[in-house]
C-alpha atoms as a PDB file:
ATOM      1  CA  UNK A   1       0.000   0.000   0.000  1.00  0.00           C
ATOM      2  CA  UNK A   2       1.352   3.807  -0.641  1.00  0.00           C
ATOM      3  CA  UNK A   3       1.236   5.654   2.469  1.00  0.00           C
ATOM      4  CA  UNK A   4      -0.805   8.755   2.094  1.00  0.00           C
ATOM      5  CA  UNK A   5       1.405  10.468   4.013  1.00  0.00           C
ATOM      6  CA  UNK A   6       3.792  10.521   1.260  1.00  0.00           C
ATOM      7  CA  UNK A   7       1.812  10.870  -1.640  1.00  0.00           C
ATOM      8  CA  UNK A   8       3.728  13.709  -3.661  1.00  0.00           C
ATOM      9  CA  UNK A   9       0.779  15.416  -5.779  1.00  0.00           C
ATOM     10  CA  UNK A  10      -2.925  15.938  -6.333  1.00  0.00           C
ATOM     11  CA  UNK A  11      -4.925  16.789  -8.991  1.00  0.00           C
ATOM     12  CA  UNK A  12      -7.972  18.266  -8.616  1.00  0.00           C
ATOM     13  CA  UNK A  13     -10.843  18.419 -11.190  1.00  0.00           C
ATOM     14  CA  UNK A  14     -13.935  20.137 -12.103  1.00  0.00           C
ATOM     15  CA  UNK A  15     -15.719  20.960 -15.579  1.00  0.00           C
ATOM     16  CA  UNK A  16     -13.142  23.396 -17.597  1.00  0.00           C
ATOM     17  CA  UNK A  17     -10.334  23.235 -15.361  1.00  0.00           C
ATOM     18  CA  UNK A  18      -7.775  20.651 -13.567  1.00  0.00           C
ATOM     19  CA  UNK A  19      -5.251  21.801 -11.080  1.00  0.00           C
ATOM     20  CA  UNK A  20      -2.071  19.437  -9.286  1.00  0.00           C
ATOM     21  CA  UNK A  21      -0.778  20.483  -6.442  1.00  0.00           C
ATOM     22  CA  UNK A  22       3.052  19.519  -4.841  1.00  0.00           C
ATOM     23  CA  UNK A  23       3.848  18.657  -1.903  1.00  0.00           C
ATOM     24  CA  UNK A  24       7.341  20.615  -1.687  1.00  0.00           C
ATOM     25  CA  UNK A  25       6.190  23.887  -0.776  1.00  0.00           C
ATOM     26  CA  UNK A  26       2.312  23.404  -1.079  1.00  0.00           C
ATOM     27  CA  UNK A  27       2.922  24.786  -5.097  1.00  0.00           C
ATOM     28  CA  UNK A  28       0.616  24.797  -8.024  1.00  0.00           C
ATOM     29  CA  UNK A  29       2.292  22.485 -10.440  1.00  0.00           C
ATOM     30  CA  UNK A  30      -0.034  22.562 -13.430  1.00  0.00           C
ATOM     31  CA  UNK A  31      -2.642  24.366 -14.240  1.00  0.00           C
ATOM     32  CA  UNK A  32      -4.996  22.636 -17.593  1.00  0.00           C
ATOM     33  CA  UNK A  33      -8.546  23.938 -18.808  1.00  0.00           C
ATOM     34  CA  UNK A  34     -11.437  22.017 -20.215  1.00  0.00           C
ATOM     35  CA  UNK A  35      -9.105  21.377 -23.643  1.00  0.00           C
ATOM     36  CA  UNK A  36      -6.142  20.210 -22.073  1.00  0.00           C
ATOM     37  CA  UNK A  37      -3.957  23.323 -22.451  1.00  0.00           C
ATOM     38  CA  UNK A  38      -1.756  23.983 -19.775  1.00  0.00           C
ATOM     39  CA  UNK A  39      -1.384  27.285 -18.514  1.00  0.00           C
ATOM     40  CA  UNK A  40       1.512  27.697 -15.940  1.00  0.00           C
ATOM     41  CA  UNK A  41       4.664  27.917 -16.360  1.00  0.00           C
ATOM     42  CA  UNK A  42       6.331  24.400 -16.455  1.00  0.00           C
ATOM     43  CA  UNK A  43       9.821  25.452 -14.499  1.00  0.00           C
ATOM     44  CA  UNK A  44      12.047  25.878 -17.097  1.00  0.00           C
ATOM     45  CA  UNK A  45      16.011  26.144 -17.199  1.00  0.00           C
ATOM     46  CA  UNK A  46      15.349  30.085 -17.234  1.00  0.00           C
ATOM     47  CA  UNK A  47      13.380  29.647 -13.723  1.00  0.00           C
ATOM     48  CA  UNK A  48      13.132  26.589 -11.783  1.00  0.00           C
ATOM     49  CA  UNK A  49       9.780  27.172 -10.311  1.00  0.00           C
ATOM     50  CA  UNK A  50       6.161  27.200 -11.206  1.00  0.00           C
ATOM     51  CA  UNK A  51       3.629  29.220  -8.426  1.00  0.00           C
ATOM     52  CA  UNK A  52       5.775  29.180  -5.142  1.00  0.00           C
ATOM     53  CA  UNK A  53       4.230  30.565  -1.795  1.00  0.00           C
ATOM     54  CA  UNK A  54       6.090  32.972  -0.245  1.00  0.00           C
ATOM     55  CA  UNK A  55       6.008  32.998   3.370  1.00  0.00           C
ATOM     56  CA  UNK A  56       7.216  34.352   6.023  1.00  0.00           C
ATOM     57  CA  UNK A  57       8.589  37.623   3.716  1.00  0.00           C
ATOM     58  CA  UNK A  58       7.555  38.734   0.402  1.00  0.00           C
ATOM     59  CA  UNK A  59      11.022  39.453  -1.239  1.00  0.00           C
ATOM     60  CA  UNK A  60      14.254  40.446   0.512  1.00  0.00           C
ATOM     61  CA  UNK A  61      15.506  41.702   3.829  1.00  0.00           C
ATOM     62  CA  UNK A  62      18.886  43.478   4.266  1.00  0.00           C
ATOM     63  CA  UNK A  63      21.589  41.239   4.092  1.00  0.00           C
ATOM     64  CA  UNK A  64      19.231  38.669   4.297  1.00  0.00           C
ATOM     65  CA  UNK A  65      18.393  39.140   8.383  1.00  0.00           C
ATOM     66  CA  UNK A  66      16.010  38.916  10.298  1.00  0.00           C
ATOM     67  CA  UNK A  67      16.986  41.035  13.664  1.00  0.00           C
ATOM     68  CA  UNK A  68      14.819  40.131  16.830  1.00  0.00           C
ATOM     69  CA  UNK A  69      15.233  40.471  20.810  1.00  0.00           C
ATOM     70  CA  UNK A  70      19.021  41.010  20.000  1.00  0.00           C
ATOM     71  CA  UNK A  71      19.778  38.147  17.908  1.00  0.00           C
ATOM     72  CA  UNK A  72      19.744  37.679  13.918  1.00  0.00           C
ATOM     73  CA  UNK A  73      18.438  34.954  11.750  1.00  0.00           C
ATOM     74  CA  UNK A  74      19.301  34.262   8.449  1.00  0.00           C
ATOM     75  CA  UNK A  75      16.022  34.752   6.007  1.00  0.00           C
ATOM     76  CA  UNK A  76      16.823  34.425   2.735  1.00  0.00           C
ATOM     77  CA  UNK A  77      14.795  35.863  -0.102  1.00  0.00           C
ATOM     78  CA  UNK A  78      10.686  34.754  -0.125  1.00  0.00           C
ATOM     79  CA  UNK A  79      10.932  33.199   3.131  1.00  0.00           C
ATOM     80  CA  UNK A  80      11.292  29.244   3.246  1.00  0.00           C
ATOM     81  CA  UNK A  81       7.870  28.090   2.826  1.00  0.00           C
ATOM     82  CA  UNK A  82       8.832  27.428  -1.067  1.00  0.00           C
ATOM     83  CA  UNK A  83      11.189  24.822   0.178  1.00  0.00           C
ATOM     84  CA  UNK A  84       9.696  22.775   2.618  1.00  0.00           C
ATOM     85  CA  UNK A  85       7.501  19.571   2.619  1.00  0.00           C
ATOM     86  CA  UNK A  86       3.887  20.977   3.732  1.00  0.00           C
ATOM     87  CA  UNK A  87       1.652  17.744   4.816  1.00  0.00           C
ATOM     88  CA  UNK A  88      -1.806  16.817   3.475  1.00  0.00           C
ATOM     89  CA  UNK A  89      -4.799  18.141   5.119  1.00  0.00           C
ATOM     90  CA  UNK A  90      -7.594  17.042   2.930  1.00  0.00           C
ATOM     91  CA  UNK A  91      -7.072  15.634  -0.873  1.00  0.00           C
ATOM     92  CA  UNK A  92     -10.817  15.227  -2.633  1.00  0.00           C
ATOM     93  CA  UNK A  93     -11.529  15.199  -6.283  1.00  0.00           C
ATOM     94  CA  UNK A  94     -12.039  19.372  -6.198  1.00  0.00           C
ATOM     95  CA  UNK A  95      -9.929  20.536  -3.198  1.00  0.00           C
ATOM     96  CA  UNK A  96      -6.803  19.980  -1.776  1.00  0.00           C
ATOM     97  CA  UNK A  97      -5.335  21.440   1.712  1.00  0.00           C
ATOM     98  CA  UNK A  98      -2.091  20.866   2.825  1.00  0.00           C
ATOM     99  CA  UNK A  99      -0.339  22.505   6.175  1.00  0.00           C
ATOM    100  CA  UNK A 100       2.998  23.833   7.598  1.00  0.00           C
ATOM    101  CA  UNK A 101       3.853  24.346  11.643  1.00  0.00           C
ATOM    102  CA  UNK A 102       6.496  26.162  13.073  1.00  0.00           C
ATOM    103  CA  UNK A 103       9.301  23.374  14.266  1.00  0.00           C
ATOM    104  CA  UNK A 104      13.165  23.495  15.465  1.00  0.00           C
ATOM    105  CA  UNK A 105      14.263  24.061  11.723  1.00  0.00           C
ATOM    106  CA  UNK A 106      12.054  26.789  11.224  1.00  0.00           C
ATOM    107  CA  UNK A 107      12.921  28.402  14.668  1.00  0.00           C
ATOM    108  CA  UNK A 108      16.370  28.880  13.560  1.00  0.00           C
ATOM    109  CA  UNK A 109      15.214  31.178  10.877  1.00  0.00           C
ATOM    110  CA  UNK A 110      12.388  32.318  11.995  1.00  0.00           C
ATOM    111  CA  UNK A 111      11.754  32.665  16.002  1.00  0.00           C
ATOM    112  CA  UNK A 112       8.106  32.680  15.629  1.00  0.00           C
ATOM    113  CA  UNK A 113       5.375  30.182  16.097  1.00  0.00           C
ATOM    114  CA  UNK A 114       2.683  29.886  13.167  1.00  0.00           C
ATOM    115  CA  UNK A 115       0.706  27.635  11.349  1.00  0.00           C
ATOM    116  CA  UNK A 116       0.105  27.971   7.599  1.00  0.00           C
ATOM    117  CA  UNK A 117      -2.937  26.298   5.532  1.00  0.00           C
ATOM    118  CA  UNK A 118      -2.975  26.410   2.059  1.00  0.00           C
ATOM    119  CA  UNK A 119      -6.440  25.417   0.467  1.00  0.00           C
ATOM    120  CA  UNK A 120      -6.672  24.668  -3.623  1.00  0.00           C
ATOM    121  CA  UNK A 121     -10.519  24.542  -5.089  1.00  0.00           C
ATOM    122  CA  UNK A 122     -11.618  24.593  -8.641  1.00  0.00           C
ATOM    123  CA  UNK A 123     -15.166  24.611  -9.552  1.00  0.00           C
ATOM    124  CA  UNK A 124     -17.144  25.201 -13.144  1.00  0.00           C
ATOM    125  CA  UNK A 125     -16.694  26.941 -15.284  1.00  0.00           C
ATOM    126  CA  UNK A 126     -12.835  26.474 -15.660  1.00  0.00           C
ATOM    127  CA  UNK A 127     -11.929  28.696 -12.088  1.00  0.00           C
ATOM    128  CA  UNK A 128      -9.126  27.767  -9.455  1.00  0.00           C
ATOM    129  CA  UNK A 129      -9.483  29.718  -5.829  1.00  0.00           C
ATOM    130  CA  UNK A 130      -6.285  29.425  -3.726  1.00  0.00           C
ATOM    131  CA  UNK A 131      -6.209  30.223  -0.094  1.00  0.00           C
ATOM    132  CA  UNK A 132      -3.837  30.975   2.600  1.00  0.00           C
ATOM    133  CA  UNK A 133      -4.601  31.358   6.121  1.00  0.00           C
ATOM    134  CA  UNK A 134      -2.479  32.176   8.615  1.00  0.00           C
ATOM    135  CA  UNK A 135      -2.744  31.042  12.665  1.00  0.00           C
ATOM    136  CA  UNK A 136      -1.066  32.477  15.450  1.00  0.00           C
ATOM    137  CA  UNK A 137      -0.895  29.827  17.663  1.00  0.00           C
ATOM    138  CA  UNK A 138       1.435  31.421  19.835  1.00  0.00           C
ATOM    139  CA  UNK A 139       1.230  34.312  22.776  1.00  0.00           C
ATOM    140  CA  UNK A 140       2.989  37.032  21.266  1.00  0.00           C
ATOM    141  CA  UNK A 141       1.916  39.052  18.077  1.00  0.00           C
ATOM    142  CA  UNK A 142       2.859  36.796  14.778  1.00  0.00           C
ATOM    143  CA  UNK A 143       4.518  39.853  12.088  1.00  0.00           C
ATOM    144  CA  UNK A 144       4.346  38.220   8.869  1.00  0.00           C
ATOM    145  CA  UNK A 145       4.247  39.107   5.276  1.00  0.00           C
ATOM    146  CA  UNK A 146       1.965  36.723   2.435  1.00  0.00           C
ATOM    147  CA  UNK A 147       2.428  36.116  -1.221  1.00  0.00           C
ATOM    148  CA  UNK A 148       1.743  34.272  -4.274  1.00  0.00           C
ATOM    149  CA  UNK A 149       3.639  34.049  -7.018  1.00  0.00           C
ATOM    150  CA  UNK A 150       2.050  31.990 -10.040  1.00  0.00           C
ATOM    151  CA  UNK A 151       4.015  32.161 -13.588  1.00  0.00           C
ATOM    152  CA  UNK A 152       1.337  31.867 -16.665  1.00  0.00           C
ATOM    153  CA  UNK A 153       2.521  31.325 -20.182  1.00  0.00           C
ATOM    154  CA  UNK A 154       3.338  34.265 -21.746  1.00  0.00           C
ATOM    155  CA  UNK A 155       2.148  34.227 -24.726  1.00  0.00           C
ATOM    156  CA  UNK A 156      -0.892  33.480 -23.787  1.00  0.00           C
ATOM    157  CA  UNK A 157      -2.410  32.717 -26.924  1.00  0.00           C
ATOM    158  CA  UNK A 158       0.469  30.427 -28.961  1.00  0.00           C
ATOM    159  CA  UNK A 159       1.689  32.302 -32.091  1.00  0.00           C
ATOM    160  CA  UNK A 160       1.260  35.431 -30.597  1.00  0.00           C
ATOM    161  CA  UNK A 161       3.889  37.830 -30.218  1.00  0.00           C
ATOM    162  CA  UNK A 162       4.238  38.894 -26.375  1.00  0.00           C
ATOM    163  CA  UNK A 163       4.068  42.574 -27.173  1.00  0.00           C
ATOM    164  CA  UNK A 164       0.662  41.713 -28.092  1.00  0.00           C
ATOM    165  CA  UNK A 165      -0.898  41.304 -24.009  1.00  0.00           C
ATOM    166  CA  UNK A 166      -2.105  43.253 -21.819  1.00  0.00           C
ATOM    167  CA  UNK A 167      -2.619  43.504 -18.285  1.00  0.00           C
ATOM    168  CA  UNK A 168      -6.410  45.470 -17.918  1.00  0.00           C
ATOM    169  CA  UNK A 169      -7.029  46.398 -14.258  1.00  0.00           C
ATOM    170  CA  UNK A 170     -10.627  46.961 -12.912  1.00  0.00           C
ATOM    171  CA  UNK A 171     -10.098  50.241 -11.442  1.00  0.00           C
ATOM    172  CA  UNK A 172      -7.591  53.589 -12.733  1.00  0.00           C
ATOM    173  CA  UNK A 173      -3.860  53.011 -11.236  1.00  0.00           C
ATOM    174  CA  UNK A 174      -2.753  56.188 -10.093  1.00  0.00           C
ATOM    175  CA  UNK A 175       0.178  55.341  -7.163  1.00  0.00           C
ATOM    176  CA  UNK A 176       3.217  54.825  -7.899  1.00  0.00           C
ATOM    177  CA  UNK A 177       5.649  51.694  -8.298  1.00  0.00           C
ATOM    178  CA  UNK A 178       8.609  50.962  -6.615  1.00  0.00           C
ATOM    179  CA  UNK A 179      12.058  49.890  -8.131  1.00  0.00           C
ATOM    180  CA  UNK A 180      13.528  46.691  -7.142  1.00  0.00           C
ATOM    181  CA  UNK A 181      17.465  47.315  -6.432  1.00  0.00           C
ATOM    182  CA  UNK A 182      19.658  44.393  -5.736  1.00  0.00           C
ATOM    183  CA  UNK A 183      16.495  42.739  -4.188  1.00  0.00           C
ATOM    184  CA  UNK A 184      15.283  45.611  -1.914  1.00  0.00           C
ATOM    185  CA  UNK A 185      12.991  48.450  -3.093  1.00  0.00           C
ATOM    186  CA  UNK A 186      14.191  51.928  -4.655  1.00  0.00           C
ATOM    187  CA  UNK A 187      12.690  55.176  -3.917  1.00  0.00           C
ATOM    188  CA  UNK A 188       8.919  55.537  -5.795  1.00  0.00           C
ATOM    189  CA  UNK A 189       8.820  56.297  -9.299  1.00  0.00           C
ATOM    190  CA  UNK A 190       5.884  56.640 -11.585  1.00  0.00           C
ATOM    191  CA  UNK A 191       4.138  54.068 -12.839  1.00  0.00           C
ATOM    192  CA  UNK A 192       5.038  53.276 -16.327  1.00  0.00           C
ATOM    193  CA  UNK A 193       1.667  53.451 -17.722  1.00  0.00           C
ATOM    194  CA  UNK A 194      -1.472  55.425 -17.244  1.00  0.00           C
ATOM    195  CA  UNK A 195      -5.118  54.199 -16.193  1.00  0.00           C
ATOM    196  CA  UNK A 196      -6.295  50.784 -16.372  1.00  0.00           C
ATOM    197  CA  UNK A 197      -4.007  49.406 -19.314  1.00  0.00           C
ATOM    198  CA  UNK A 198      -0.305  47.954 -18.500  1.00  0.00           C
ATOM    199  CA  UNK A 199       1.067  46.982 -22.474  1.00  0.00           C
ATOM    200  CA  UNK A 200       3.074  43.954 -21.763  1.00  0.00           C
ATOM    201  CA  UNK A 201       6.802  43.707 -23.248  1.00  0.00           C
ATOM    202  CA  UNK A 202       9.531  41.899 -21.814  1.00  0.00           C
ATOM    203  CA  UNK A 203      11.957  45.267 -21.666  1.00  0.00           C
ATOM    204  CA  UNK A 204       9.000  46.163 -18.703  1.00  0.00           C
ATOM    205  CA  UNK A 205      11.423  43.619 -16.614  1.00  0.00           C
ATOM    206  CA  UNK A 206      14.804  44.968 -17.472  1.00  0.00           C
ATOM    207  CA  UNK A 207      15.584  46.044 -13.676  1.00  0.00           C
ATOM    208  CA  UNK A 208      13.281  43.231 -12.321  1.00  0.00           C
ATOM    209  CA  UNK A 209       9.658  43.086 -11.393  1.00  0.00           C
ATOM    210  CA  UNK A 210       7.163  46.039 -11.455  1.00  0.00           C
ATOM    211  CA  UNK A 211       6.147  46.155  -7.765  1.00  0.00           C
ATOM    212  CA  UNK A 212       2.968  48.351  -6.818  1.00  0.00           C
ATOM    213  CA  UNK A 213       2.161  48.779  -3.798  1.00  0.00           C
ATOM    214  CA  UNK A 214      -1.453  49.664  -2.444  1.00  0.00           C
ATOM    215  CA  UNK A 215      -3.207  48.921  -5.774  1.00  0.00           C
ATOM    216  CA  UNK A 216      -6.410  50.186  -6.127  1.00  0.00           C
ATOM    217  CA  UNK A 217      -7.904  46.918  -8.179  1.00  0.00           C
ATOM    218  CA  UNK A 218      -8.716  43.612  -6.934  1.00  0.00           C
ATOM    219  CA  UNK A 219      -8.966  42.202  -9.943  1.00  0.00           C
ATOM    220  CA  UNK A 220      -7.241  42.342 -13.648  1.00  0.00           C
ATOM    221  CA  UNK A 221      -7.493  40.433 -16.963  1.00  0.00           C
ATOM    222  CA  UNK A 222      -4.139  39.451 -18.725  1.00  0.00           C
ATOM    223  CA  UNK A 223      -5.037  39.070 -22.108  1.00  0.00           C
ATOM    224  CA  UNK A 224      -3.488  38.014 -25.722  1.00  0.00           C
ATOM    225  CA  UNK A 225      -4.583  40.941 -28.778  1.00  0.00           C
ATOM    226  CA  UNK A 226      -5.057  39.487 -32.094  1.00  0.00           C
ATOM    227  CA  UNK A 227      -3.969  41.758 -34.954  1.00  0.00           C
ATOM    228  CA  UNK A 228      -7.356  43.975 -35.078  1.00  0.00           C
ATOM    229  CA  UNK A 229      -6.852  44.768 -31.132  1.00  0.00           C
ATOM    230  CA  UNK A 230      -9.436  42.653 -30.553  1.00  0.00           C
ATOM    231  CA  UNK A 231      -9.219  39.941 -27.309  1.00  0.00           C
ATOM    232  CA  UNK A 232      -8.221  36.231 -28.607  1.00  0.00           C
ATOM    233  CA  UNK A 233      -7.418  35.031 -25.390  1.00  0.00           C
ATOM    234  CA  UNK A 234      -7.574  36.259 -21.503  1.00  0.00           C
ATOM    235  CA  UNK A 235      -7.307  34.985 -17.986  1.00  0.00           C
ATOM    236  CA  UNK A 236      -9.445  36.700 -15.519  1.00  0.00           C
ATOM    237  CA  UNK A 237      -7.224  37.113 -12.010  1.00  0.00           C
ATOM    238  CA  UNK A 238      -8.692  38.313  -8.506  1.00  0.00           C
ATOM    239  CA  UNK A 239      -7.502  38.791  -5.049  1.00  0.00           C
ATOM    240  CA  UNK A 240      -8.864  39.295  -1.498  1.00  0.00           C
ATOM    241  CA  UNK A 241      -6.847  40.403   1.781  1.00  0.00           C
ATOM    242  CA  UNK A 242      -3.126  41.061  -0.161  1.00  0.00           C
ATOM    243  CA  UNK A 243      -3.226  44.469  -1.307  1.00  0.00           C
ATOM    244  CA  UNK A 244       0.086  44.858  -3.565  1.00  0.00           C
ATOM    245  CA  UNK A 245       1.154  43.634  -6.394  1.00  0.00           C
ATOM    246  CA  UNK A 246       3.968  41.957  -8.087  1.00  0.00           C
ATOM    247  CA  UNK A 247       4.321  41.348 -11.674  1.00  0.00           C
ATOM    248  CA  UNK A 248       7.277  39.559 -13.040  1.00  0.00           C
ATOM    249  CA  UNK A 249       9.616  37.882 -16.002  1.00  0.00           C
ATOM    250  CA  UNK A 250      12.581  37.260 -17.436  1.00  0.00           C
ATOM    251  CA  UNK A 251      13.770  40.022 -19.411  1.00  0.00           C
ATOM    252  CA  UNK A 252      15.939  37.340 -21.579  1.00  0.00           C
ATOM    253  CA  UNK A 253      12.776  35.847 -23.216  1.00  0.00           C
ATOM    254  CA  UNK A 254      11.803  33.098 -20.951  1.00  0.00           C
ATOM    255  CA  UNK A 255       8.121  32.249 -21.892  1.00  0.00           C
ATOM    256  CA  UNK A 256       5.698  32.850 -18.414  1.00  0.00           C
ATOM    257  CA  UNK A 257       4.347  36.519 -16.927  1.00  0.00           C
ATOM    258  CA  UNK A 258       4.499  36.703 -13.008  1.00  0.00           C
ATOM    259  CA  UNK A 259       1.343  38.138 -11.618  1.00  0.00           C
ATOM    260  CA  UNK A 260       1.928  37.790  -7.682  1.00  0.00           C
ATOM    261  CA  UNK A 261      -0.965  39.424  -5.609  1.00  0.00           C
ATOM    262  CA  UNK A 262       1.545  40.484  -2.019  1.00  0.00           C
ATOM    263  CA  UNK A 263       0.442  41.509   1.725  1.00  0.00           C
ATOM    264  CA  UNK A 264       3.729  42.792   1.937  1.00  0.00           C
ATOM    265  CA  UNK A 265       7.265  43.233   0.098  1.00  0.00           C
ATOM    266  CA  UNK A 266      10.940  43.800   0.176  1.00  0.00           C
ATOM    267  CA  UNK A 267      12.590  46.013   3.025  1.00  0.00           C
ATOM    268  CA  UNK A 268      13.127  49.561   1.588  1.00  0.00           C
ATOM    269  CA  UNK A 269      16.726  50.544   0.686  1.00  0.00           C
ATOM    270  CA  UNK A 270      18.598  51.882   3.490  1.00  0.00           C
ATOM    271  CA  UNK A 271      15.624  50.142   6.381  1.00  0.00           C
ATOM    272  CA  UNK A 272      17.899  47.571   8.806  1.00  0.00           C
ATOM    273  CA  UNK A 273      15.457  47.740  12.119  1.00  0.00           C
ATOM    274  CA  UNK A 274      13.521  45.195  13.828  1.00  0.00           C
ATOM    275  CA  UNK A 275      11.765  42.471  12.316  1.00  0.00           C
ATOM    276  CA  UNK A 276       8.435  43.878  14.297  1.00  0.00           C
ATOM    277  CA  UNK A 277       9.007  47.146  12.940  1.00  0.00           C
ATOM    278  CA  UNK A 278       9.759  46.535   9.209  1.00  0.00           C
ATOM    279  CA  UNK A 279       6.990  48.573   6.729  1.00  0.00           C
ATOM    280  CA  UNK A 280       4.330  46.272   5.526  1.00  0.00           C
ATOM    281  CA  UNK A 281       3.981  43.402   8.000  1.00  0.00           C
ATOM    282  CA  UNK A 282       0.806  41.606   9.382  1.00  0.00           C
ATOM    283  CA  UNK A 283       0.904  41.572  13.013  1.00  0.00           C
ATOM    284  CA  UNK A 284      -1.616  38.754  13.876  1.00  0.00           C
ATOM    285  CA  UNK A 285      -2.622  38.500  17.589  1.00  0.00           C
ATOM    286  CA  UNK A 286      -2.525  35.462  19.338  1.00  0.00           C
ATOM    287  CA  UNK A 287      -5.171  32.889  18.416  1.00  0.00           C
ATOM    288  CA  UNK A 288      -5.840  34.990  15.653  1.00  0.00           C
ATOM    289  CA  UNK A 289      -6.130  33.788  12.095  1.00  0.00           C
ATOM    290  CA  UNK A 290      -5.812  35.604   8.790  1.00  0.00           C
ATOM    291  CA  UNK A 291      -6.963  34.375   5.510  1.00  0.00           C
ATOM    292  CA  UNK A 292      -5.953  35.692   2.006  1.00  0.00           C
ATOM    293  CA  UNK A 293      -6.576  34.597  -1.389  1.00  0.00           C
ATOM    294  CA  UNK A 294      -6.249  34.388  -5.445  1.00  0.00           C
ATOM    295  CA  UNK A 295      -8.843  33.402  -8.325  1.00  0.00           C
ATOM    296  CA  UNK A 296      -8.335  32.797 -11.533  1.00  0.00           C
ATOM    297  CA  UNK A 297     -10.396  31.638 -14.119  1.00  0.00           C
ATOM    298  CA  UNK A 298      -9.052  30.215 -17.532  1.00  0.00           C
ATOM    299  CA  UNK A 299     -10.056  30.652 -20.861  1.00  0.00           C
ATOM    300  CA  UNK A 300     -12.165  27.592 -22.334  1.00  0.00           C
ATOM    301  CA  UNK A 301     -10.143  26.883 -24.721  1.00  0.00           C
END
């Protein structure tokens, strides 16, 4: 008999849509509509990753520490929840929930107790809701930071060029963004479009990923033009409780578009305080729980 216990993936069905889920860090693995198509990124030589979950930080702290009560841990860059074995909560034919708890390895980087659920669902037609939620199990305040980080093929629609997407957000951005230097975030700058319409190309990523903080939307559409400017292709992408946003690629033509919905992000340049005090954080209380998730729902193909 295979022990459940180490059963390595899931997939999880429903009309229009399949989704498998890993083990190693709770990630998304493949993402397939009613046609068969997938639609994530399938970790490539150009990055080895697909939709990792970024926990306890959303990108970088100085010198990768974490300073608390006098002592510093090393944290390296999205947290380690990406690289750990979560276990399996529940594994049906339309939802899968698998767990991490705090334990002596995680203590050494992280002095913090915590337990972190992540819930995959898909129902018809063709949509995939993921879920994190965050206990404090502890009796001091939990600081924390929450992302996602899925990787969708880019071009959407094979055949056509990438300068040919869009990213169409619900509501006008007018903030600002802020630039990513050696991992930690640059002064603000402005946005490098106007309204609701972000053209895609991949020089957009030349200096890394377009970070926005406090977006206005909660949803988007990424979506493929055809040669009349009319949509052939589109993904529809929402979030609740995270209230940046990432988005993300390789400026040397690798084939997938980052969009990463954050509660949360990089420690400022020149910012080297307390882990309690860094800009951005959840503080959960203790017993509290937080939950915060991501939709999307994929063309039919």
């Amino acid at each position: 008999m295979t022990d459940a216990h180490h059963i390595e993936a899931h997939r999880i069905e429903a009309e229009g849509i399949s989704a498998t889920i890993s083990t190693e860090g709770a990630e998304l693995v493949g993402l397939r509509n009613g046609a068969d198509e997938e639609f994530l990124w399938q970790a490539g030589p150009e990055w080895p990753r697909h939709a990792p979950v970024l926990f306890p930080i959303v990108g970088r702290l100085a010198g990768d520490r974490l300073h608390h009560e006098g002592q510093d841990y090393r944290l390296t860059q999205h947290g380690f929840a990406r690289d750990r074995r979560f276990e399996w909560v529940e594994r049906s034919p339309a939802r899968a929930v698998l767990r991490l708890e705090d334990d002596a390895a995680t203590r050494t980087l992280y002095p913090f107790p915590f337990r972190l659920e992540m819930t995959y669902t898909v129902e018809a037609p063709g949509t995939l809701t993921v879920s994190a939620t965050i206990a404090n199990p502890g009796e001091a305040v939990l600081p924390f930071s929450i992302g996602a980080h899925p990787a969708f093929r880019w071009p959407l629609e094979p055949g056509t060029p990438k300068t040919r997407h869009r990213i169409v957000f619900e509501r006008p951005e007018r903030g600002s963004r802020r630039p990513v230097v050696e991992g930690l975030l640059g002064d603000p700058a402005p946005l490098p479009f106007e309204g609701r319409v972000l053209p895609l190309d991949p020089a957009l990523f030349a200096d890394d990923a377009l970070v926005m903080p406090a977006l206005a939307s909660r949803s988007l559409r990424y979506e493929a033009l055809g040669e009349d400017g009319e949509s052939v292709a589109a993904l529809d992408f929402a979030f609740e409780g995270y209230g940046d946003l990432g988005v993300w690629s390789k400026p040397t033509g690798a084939d997938f578009l980052c969009i990463e919905p954050w509660r949360g992000m990089a420690s400022p340049r020149g910012w080297d305080g307390p882990f309690t005090e860094k800009p951005g954080l959840v503080h959960l209380a203790p017993g509290a729980s937080a939950a915060f998730l991501w939709r999307v729902r994929l063309p039919a193909g």
